[in-house]
Protein backbone atom coordinates (compact mmCIF):
# COMPACT_ATOMS: atom_id res chain seq x y z
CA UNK A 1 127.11 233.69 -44.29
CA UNK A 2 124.37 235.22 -42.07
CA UNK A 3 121.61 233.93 -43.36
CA UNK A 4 123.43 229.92 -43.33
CA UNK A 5 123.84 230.23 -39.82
CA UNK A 6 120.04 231.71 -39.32
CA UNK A 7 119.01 228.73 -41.37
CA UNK A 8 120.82 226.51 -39.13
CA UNK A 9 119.32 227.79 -35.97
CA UNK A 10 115.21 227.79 -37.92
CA UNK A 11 116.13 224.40 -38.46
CA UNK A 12 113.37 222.22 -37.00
CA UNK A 13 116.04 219.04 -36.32
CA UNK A 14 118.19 221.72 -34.62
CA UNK A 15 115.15 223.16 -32.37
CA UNK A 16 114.56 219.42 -31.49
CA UNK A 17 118.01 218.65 -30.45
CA UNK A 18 118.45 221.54 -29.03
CA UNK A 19 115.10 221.19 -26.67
CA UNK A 20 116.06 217.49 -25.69
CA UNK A 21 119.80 218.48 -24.89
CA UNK A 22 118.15 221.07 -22.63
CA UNK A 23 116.04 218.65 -20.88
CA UNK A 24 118.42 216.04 -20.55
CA UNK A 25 120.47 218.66 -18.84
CA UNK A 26 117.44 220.24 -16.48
CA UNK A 27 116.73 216.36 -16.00
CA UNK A 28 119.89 214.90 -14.71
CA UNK A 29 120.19 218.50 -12.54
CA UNK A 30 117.02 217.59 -10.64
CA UNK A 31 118.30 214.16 -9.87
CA UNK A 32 121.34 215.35 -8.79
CA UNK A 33 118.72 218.12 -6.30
CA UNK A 34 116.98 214.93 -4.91
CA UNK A 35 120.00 212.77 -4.49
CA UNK A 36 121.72 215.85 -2.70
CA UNK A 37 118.20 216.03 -0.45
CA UNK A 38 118.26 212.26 0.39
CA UNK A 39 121.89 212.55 1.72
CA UNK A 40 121.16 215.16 3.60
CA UNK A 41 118.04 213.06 5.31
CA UNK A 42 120.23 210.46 5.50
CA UNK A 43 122.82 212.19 7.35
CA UNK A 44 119.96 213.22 9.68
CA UNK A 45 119.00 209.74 10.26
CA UNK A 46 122.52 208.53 10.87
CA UNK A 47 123.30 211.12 13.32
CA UNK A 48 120.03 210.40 15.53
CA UNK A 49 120.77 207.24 15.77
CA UNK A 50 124.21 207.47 16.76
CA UNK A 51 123.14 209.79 19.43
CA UNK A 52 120.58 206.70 20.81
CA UNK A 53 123.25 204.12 20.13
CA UNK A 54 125.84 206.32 22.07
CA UNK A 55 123.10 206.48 25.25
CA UNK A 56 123.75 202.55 25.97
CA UNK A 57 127.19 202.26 24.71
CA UNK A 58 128.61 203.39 27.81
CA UNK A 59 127.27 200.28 29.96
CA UNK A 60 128.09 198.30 27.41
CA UNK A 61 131.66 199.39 27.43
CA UNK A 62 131.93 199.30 30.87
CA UNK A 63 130.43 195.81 31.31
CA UNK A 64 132.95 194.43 28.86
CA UNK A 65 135.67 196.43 30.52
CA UNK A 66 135.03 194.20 33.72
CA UNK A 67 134.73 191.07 31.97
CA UNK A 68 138.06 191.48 30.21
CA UNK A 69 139.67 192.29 33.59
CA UNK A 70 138.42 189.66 35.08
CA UNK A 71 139.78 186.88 31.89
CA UNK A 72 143.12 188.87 32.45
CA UNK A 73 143.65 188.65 35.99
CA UNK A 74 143.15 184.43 35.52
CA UNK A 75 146.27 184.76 33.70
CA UNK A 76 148.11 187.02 36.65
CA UNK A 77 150.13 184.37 38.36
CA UNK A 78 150.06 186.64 41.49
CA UNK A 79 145.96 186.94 41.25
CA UNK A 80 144.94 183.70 40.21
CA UNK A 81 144.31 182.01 43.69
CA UNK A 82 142.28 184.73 44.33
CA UNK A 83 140.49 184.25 41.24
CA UNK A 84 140.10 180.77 41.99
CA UNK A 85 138.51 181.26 45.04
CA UNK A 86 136.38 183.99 43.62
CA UNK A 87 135.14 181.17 41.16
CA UNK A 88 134.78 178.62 43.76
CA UNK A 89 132.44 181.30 45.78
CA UNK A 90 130.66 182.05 42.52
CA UNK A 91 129.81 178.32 42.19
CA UNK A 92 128.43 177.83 45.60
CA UNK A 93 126.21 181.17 45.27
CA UNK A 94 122.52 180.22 44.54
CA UNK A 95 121.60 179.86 41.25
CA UNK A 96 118.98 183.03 41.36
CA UNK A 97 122.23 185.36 41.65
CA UNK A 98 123.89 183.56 38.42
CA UNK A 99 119.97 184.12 36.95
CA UNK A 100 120.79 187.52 37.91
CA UNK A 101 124.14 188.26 36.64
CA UNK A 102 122.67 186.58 33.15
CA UNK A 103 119.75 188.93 33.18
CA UNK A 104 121.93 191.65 33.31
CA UNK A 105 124.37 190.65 30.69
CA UNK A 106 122.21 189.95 28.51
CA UNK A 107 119.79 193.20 29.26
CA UNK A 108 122.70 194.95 28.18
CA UNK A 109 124.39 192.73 24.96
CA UNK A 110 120.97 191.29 23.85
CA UNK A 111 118.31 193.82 23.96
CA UNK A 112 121.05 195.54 21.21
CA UNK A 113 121.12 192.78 18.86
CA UNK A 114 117.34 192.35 19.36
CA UNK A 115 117.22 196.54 18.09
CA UNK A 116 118.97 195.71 15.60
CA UNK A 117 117.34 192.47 14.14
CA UNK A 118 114.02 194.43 13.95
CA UNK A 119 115.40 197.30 12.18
């Protein structure tokens, strides 16, 4: 019975299957390695730019913070002729400060779309 099962294993089909099952296996291990290492860089790029993202979020959140209030006190029955005249004031202001208040909105909305678009 010995000497079938030494026969089996001399067997030059068996040494062939036996090499290719091995490097199917060492194969799909070192994929899994280099998948495993590109998460991990991944991960490191994710978290960097969350960090940068998370530097200007804060005057973004703020700025729409203001701009909400703003839409929710014209809807205050008690604030809204002070929100008219606030409006009426905002239309006789020059048009440079309006330029300005633009400038600043969109220094802060569209330079973030504009990082994005280029990535």
């Amino acid at each position: 019975m010995w000497s079938i099962i030494g026969a089996f294993f001399k067997n030059p089909v068996f040494s062939l299957v036996a090499d290719k099952t091995l490097g199917a296996i060492n194969h799909h291990l070192e994929v899994k390695k280099l998948e495993r290492i590109a998460e991990l860089e991944a991960m490191k790029d994710v978290s960097i730019a969350q960090v940068e993202s998370s530097e200007r979020s804060l005057k973004d959140e703020w700025l729409t913070i203001f701009i909400s209030a703003i839409i929710t006190c014209c809807f205050v029955p008690n604030l809204q002729p002070y929100m008219i005249k606030g409006f009426e004031i905002l239309k006789s202001a020059p048009t440079e400060i309006l330029y300005a208040i633009l400038i600043v909105f969109m220094g802060s909305f569209g330079v973030n779309i504009l990082d994005k678009y280029k990535k």
